[in-house]
N, C-alpha and C. Protein backbone atom coordinates (compact mmCIF):
# COMPACT_ATOMS: atom_id res chain seq x y z
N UNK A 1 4.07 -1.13 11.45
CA UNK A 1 4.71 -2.35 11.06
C UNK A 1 6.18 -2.05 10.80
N UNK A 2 7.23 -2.97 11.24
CA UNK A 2 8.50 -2.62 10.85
C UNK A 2 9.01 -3.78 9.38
N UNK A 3 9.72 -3.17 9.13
CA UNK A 3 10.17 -3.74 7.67
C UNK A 3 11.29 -3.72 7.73
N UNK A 4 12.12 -4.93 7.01
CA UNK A 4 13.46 -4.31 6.81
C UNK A 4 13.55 -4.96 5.61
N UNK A 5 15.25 -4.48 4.80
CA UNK A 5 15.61 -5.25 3.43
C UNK A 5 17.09 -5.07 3.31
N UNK A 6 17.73 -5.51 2.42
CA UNK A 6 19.44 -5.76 2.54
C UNK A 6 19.85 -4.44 1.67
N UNK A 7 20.15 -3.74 2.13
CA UNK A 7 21.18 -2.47 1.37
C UNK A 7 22.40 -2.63 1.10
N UNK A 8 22.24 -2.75 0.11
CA UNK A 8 24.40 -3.06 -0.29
C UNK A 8 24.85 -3.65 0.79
N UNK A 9 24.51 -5.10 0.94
CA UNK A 9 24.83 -6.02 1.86
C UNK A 9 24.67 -5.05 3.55
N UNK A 10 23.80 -4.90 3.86
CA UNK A 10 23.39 -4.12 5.33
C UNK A 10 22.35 -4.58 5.73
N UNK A 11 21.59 -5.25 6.09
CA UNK A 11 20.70 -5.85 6.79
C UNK A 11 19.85 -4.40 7.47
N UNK A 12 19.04 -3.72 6.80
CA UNK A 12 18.18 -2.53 7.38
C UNK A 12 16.44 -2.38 7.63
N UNK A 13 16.77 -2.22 8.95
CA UNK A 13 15.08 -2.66 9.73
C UNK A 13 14.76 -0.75 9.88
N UNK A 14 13.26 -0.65 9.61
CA UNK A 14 12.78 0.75 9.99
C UNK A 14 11.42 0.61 10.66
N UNK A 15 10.69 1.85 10.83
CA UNK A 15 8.92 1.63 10.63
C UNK A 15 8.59 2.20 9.57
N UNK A 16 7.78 1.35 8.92
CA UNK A 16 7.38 1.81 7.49
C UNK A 16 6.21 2.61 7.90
N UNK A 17 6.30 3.31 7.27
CA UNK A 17 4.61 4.28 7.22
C UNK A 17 3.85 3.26 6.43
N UNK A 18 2.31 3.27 6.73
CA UNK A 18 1.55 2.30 6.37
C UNK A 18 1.22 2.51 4.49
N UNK A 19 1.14 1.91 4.16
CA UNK A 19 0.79 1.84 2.71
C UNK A 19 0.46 0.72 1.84
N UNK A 20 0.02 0.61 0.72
CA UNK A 20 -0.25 -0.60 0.25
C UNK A 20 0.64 -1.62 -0.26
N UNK A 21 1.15 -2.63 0.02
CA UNK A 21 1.96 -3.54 -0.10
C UNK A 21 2.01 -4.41 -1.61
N UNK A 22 3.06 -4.49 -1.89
CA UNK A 22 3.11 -5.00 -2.97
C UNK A 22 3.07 -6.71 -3.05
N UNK A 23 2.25 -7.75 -3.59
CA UNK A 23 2.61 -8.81 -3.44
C UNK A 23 2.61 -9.51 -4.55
N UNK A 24 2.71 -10.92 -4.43
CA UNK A 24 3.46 -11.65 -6.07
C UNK A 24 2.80 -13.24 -5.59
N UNK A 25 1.70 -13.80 -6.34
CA UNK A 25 1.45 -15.42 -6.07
C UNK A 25 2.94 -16.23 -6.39
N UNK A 26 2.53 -17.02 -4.93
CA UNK A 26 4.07 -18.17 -5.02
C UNK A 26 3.75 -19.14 -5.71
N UNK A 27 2.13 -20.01 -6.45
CA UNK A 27 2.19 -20.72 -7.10
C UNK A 27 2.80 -21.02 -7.90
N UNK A 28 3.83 -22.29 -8.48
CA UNK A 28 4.10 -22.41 -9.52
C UNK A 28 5.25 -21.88 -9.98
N UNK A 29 6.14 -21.31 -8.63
CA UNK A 29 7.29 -20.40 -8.97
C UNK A 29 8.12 -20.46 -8.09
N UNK A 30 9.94 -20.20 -8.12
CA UNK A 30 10.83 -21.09 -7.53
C UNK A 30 11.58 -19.50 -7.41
N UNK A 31 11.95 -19.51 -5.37
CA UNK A 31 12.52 -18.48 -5.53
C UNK A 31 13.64 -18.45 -4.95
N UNK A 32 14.86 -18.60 -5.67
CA UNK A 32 15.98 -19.43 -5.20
C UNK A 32 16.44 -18.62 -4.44
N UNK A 33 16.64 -17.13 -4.44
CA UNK A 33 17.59 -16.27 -4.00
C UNK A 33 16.67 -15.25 -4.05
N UNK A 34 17.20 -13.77 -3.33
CA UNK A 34 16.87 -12.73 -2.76
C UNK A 34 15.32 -13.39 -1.78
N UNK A 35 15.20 -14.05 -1.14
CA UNK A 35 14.33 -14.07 -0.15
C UNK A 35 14.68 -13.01 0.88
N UNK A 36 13.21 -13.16 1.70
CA UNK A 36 13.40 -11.64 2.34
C UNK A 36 12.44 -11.93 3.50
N UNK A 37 12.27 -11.22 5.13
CA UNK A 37 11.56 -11.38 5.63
C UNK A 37 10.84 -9.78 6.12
N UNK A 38 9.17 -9.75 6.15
CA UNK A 38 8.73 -9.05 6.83
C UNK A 38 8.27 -8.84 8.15
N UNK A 39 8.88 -8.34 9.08
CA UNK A 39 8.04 -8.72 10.47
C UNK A 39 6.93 -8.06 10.63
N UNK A 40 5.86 -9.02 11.20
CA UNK A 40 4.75 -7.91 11.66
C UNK A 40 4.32 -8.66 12.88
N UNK A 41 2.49 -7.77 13.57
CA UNK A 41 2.17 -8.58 14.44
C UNK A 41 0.73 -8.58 14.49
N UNK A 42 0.48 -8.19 13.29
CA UNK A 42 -1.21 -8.03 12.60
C UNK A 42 -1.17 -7.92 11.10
N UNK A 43 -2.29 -8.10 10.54
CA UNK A 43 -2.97 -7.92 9.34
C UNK A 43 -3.98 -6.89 9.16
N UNK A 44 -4.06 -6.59 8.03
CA UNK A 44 -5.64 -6.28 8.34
C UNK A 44 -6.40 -6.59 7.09
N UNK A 45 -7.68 -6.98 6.92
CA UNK A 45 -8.56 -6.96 5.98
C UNK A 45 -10.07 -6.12 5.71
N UNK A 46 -10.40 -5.82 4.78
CA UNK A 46 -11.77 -5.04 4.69
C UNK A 46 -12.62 -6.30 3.98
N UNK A 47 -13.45 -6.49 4.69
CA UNK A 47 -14.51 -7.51 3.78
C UNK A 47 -16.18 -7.27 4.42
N UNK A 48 -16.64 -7.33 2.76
CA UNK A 48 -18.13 -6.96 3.05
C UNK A 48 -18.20 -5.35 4.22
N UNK A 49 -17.86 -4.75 3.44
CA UNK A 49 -17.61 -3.52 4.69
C UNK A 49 -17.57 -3.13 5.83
N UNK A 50 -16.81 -4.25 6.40
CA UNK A 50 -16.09 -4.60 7.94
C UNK A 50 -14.46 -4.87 7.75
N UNK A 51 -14.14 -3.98 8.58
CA UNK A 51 -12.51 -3.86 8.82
C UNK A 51 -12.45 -5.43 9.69
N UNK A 52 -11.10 -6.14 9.58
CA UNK A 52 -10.75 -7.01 10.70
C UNK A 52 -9.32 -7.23 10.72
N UNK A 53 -8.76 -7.25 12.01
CA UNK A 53 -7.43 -7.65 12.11
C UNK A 53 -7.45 -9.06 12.11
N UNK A 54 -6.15 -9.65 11.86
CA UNK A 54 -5.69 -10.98 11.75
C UNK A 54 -4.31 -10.94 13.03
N UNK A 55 -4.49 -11.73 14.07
CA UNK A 55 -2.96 -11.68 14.47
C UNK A 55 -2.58 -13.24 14.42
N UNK A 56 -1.74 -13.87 15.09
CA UNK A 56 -1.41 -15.42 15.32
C UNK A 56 -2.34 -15.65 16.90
N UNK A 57 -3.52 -16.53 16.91
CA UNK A 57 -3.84 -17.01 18.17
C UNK A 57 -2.72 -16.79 19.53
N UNK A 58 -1.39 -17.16 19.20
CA UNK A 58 -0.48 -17.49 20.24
C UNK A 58 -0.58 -15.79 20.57
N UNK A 59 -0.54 -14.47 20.33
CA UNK A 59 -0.17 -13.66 20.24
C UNK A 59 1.48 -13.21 19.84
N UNK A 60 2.14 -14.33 19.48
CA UNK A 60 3.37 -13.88 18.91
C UNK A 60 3.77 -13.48 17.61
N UNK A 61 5.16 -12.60 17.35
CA UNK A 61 5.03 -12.26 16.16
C UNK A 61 5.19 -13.07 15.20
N UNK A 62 4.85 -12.67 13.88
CA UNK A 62 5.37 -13.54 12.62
C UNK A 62 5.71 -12.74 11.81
N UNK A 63 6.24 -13.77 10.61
CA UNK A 63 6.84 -12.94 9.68
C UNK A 63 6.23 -13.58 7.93
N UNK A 64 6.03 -12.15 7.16
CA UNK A 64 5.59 -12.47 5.76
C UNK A 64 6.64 -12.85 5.04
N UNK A 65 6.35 -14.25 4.30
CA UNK A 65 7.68 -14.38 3.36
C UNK A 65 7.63 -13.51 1.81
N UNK A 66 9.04 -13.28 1.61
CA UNK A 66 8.89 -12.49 0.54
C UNK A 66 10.03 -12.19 -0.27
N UNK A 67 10.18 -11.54 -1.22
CA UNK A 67 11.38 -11.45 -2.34
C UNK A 67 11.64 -10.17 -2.57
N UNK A 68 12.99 -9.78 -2.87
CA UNK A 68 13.32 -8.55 -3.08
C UNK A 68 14.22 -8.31 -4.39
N UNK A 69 14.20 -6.80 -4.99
CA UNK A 69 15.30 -6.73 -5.79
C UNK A 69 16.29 -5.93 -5.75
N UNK A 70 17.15 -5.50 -6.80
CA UNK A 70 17.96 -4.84 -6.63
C UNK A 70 17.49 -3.79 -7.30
N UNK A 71 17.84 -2.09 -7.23
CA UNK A 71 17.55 -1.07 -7.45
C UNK A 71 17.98 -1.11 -8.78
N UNK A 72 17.05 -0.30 -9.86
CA UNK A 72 17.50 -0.07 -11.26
C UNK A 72 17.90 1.06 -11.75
N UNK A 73 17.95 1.70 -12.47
CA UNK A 73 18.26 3.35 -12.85
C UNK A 73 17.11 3.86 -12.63
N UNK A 74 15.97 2.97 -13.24
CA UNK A 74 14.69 3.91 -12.64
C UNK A 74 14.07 3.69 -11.53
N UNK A 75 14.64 2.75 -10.98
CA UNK A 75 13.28 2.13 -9.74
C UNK A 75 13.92 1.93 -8.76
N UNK A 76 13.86 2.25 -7.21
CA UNK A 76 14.59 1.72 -6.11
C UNK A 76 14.30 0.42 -5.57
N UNK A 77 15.43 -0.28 -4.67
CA UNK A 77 15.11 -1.05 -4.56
C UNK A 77 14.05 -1.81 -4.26
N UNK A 78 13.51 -2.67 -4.22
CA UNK A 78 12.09 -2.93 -3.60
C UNK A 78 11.73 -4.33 -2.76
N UNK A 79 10.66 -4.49 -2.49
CA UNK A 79 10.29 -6.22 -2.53
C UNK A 79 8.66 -6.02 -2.05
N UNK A 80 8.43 -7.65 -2.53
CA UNK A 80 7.00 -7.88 -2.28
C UNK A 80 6.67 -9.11 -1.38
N UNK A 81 5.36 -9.27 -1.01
CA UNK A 81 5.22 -10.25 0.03
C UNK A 81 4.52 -10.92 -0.95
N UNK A 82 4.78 -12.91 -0.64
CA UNK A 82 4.22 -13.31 -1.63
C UNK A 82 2.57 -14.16 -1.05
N UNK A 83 1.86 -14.70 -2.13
CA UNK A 83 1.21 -14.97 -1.40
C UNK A 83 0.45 -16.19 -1.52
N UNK A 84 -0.51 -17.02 -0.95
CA UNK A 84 -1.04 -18.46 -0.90
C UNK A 84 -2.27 -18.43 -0.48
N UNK A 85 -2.79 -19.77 -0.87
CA UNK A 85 -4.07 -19.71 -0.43
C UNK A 85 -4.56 -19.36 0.90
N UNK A 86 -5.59 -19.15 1.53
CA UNK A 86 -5.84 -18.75 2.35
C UNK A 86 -5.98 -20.30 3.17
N UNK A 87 -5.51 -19.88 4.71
CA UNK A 87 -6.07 -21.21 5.72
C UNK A 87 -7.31 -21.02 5.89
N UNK A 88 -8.02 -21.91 6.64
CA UNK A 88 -9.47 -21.93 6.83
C UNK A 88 -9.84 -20.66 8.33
N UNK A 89 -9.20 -20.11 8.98
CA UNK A 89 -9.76 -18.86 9.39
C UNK A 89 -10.11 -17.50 8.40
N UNK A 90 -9.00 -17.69 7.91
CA UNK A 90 -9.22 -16.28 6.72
C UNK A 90 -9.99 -16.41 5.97
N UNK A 91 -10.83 -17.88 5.20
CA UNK A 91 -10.86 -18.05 4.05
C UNK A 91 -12.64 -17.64 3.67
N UNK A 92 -13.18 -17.23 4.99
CA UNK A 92 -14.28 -16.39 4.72
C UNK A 92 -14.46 -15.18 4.32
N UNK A 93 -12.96 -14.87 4.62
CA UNK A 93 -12.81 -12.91 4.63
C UNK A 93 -12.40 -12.72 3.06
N UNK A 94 -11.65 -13.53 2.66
CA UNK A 94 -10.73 -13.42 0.86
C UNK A 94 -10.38 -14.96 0.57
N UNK A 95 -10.20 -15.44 -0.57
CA UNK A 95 -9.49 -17.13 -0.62
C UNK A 95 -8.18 -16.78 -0.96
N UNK A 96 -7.27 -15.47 -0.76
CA UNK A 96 -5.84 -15.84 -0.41
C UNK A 96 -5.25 -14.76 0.24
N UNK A 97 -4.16 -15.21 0.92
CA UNK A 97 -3.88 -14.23 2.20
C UNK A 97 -2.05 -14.43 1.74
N UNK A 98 -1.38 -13.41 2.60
CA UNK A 98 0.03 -13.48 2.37
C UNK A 98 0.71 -14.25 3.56
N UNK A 99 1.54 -15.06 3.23
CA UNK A 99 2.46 -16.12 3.14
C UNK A 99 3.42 -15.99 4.43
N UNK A 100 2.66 -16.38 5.37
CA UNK A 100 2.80 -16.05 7.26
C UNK A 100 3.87 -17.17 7.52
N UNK A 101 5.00 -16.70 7.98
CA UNK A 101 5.96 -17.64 8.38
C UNK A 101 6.29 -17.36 10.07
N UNK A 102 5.93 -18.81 10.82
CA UNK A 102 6.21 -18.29 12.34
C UNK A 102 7.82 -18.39 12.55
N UNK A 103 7.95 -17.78 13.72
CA UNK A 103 9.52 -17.34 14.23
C UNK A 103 10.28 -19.01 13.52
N UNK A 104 9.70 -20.04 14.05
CA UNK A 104 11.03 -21.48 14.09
C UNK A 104 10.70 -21.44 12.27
N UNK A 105 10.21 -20.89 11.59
CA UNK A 105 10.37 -21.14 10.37
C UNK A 105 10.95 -19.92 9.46
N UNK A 106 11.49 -19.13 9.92
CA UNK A 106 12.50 -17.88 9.40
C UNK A 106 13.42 -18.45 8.65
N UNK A 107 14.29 -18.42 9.38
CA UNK A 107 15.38 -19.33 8.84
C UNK A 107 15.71 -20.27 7.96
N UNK A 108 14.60 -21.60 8.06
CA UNK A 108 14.35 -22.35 6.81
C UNK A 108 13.75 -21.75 5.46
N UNK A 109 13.60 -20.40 5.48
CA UNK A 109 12.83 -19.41 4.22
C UNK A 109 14.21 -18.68 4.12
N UNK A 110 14.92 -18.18 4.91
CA UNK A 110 16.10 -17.51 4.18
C UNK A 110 17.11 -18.27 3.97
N UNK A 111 17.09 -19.68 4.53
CA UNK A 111 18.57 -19.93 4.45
C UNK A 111 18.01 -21.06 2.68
N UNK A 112 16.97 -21.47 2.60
CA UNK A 112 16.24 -22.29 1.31
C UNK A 112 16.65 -23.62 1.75
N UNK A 113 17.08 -24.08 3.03
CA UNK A 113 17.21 -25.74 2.86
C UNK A 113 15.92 -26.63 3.17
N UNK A 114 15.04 -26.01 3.21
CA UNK A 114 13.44 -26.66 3.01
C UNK A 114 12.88 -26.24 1.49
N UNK A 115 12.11 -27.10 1.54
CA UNK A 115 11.60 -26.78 -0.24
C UNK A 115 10.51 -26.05 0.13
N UNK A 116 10.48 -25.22 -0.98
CA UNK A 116 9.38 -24.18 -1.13
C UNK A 116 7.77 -24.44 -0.20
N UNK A 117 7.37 -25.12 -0.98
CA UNK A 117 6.15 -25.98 -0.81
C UNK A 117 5.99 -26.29 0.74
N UNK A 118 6.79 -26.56 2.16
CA UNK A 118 6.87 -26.47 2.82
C UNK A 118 6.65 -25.55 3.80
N UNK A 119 7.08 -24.34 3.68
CA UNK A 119 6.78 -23.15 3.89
C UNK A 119 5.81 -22.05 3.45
N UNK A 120 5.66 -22.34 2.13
CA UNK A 120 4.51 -21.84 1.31
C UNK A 120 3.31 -22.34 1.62
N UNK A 121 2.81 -22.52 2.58
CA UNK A 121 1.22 -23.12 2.65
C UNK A 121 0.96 -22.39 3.74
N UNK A 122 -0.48 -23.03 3.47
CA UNK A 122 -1.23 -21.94 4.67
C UNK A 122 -1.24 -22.89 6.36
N UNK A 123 -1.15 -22.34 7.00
CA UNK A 123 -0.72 -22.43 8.41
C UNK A 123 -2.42 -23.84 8.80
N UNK A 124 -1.98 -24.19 9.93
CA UNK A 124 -2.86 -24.87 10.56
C UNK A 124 -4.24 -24.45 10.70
N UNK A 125 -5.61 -24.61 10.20
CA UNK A 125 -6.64 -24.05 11.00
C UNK A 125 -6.51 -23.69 12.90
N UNK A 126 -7.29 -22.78 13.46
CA UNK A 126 -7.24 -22.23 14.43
C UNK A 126 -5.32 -21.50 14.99
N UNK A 127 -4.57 -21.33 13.79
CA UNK A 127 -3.88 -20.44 14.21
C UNK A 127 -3.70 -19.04 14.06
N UNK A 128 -5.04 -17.97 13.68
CA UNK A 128 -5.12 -16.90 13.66
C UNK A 128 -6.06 -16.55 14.63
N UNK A 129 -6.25 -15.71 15.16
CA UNK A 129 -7.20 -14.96 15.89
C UNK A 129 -7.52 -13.79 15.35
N UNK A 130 -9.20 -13.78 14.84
CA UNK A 130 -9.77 -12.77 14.32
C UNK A 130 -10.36 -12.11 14.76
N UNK A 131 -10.13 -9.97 14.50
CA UNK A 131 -10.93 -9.35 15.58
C UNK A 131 -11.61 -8.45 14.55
N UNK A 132 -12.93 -8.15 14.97
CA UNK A 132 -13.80 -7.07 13.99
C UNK A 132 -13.28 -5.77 14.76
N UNK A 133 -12.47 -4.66 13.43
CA UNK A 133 -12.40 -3.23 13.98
C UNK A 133 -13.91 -2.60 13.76
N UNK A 134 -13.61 -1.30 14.62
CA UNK A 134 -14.40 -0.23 14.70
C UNK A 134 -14.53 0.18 12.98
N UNK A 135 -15.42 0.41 12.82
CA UNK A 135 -15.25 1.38 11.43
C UNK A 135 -15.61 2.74 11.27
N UNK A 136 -15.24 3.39 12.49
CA UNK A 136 -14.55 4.84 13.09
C UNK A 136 -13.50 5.03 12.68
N UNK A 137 -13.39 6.13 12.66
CA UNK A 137 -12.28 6.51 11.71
C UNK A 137 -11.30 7.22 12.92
N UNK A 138 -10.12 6.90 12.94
CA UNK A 138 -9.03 7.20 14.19
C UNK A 138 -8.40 8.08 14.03
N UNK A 139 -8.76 9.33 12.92
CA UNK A 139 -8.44 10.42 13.00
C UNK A 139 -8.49 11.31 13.64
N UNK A 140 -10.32 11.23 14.26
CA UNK A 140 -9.97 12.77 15.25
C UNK A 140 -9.42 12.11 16.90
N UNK A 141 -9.24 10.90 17.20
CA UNK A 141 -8.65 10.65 18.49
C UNK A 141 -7.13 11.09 18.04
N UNK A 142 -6.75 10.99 17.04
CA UNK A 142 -5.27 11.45 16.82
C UNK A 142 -5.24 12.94 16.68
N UNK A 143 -5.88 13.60 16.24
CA UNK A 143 -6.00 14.86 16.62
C UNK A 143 -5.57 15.76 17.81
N UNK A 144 -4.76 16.70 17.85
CA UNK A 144 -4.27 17.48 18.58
C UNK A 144 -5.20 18.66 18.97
């Protein structure tokens, strides 16, 4: 997955090594400034002890909305993806999922001239496509 976040005003995209993501419920909460976008082009979930990816039906990418801060003496900078109820594909797997913004709606999340609530909801039924992974473990094909 690639990530990026604003470094002393620098706009910086990488590949993150995979790890557990930090996130924050948008209920009930107003986030005027430091918005932030994550790109991805999957999910994944474990439920009832079955792995499954999540992508967008269309196969295009999207992006997680999300908030960032500024670095402290003790803590580097950071951010989290926030998150909402789940739409009705996901909502068998968990009842809330993180906060999927497609490409024409970027912009209206960083620039804030749509209200929250707009963007913050969960997407249309039938716009995810769900796939059951292997629950093989992809270590020894990575193996040398």
């Amino acid at each position: 997955m690639w990530r990026w976040w604003n470094y002393r005003g620098v706009c910086v995209l990488w590949m993150a090594v995979p790890r557990p993501v930090n996130v924050v419920r948008s209920e009930g909460r107003t986030f005027v400034t430091h918005r932030c976008l994550v790109p991805a082009s999957e999910f994944r979930h474990r439920s009832g002890g079955k792995n499954f990816s999540f992508s967008l039906a269309s196969g295009d990418w999207f992006y997680f909305a999300g908030i960032w801060r500024h670095a402290t003496a003790d803590w580097p900078e950071a951010y989290a993806i926030l998150t909402i109820d789940s739409n009705t594909d996901i909502a068998p797997f968990h009842d809330r999922q993180m906060a999927v913004l497609t490409r024409n709606q970027r912009m209206d999340w960083l620039d804030g001239l749509v209200p929250e609530d707009e963007n913050l909801r969960p997407l249309p039924p039938g716009t995810f496509r769900v796939k059951r992974l292997s629950s093989a473990s992809f270590q020894p094909r990575l193996a040398v």
